[in-house]
Every structure is written in structure tokens, then in C-alpha cells.
Protein backbone atom coordinates (compact mmCIF):
# COMPACT_ATOMS: atom_id res chain seq x y z
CA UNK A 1 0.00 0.00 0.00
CA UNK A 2 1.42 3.75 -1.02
CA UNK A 3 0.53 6.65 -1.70
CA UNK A 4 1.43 9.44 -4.35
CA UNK A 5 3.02 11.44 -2.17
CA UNK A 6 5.02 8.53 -0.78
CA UNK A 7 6.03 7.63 -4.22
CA UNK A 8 6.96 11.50 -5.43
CA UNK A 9 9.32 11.88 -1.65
CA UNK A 10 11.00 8.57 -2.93
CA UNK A 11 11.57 9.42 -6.63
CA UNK A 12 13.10 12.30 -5.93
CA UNK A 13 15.14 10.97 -3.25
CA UNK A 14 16.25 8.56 -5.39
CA UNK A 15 17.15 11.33 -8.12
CA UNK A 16 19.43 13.65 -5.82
CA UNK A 17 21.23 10.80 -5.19
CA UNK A 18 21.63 9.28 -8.52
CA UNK A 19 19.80 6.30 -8.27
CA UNK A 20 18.70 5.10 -11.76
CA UNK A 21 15.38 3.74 -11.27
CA UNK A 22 12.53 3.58 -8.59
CA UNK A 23 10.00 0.29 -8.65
CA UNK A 24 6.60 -0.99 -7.14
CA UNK A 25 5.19 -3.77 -7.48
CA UNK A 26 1.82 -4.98 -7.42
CA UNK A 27 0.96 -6.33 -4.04
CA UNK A 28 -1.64 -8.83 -5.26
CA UNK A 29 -2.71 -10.46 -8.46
CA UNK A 30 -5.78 -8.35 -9.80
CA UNK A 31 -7.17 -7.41 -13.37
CA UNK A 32 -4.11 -8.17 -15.45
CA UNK A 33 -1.40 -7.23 -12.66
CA UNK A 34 0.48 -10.31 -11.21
CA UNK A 35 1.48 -9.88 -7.76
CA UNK A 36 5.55 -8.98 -7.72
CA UNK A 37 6.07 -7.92 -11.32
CA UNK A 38 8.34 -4.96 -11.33
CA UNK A 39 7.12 -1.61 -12.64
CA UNK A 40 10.08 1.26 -13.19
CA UNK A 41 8.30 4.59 -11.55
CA UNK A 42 8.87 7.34 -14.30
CA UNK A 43 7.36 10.39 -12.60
CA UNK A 44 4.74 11.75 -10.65
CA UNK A 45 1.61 14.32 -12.63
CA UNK A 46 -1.67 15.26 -11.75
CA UNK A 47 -1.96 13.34 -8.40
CA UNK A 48 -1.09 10.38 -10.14
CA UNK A 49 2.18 8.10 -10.59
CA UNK A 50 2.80 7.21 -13.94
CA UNK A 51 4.71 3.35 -14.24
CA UNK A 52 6.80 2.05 -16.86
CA UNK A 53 5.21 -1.95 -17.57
CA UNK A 54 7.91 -4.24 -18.63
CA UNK A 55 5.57 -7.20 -19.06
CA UNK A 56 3.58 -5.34 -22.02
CA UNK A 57 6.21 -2.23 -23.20
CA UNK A 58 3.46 0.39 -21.97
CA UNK A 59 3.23 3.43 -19.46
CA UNK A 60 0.04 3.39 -16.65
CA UNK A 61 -0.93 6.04 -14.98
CA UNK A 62 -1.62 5.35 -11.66
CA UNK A 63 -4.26 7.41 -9.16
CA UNK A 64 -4.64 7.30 -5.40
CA UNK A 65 -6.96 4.69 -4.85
CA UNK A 66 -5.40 2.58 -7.26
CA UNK A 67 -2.11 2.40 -5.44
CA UNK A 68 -3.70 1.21 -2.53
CA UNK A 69 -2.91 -1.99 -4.14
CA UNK A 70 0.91 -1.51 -5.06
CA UNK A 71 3.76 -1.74 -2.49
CA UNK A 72 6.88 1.09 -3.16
CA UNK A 73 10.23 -0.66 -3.32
């Protein structure tokens, strides 16, 4: 479970300090998310976290209640 501002405090953590990438994962299977499958955060917009999917080569974007469901790595 996170939040966006959890996930905005951690990117940009992660960019002062040179850290390449920032991930979640899905902390259940649901819809067509499998639980643990690693998601690259790209930024944060609009109260909402947008997520690079590996699996299918897209971007999601991400609201609130939706990453109730997604644990920040």
C-alpha cells in the first residue's frame, strides 16, 4: 500500500542521489497485474504516478486509490 506522495518523496530521493530507477510492485494479483512484477516509476503528474510496464512495453498512470494496491520498493 502507497501513496502518491510517498512515491513522489521517494523518486526524488532517489534522483538527488543518482539512483537510476525507482519500482513498485503490485501487491496482489488483480485485473491483469500479477502480484511482484516490477514496474520502473517514471514520474509523478496530476496526483497520479505514472509506471513504466515491462511485461507489455506500456506506461500506466496510476491514481490514489489505485495504489492502494501496489507496495513502493
Amino acid at each position: 500500500m502507497t501513496t502518491v506522495k510517498a512515491v513522489e518523496v521517494k523518486l526524488t530521493d532517489h534522483q538527488s542521489k543518482g539512483v537510476l530507477n525507482t519500482y513498485m510492485t503490485p501487491s496482489k494479483n488483480m485485473n491483469d497485474w500479477f502480484k511482484d512484477e516490477l514496474l520502473f516509476v517514471r514520474k509523478v503528474e496530476d496526483g497520479s504516478v505514472v509506471v513504466f510496464r515491462a511485461l507489455d512495453g506500456t506506461l500506466h498512470s496510476l491514481n490514489e486509490e489505485q495504489l492502494l494496491n501496489f507496495t513502493l520498493l
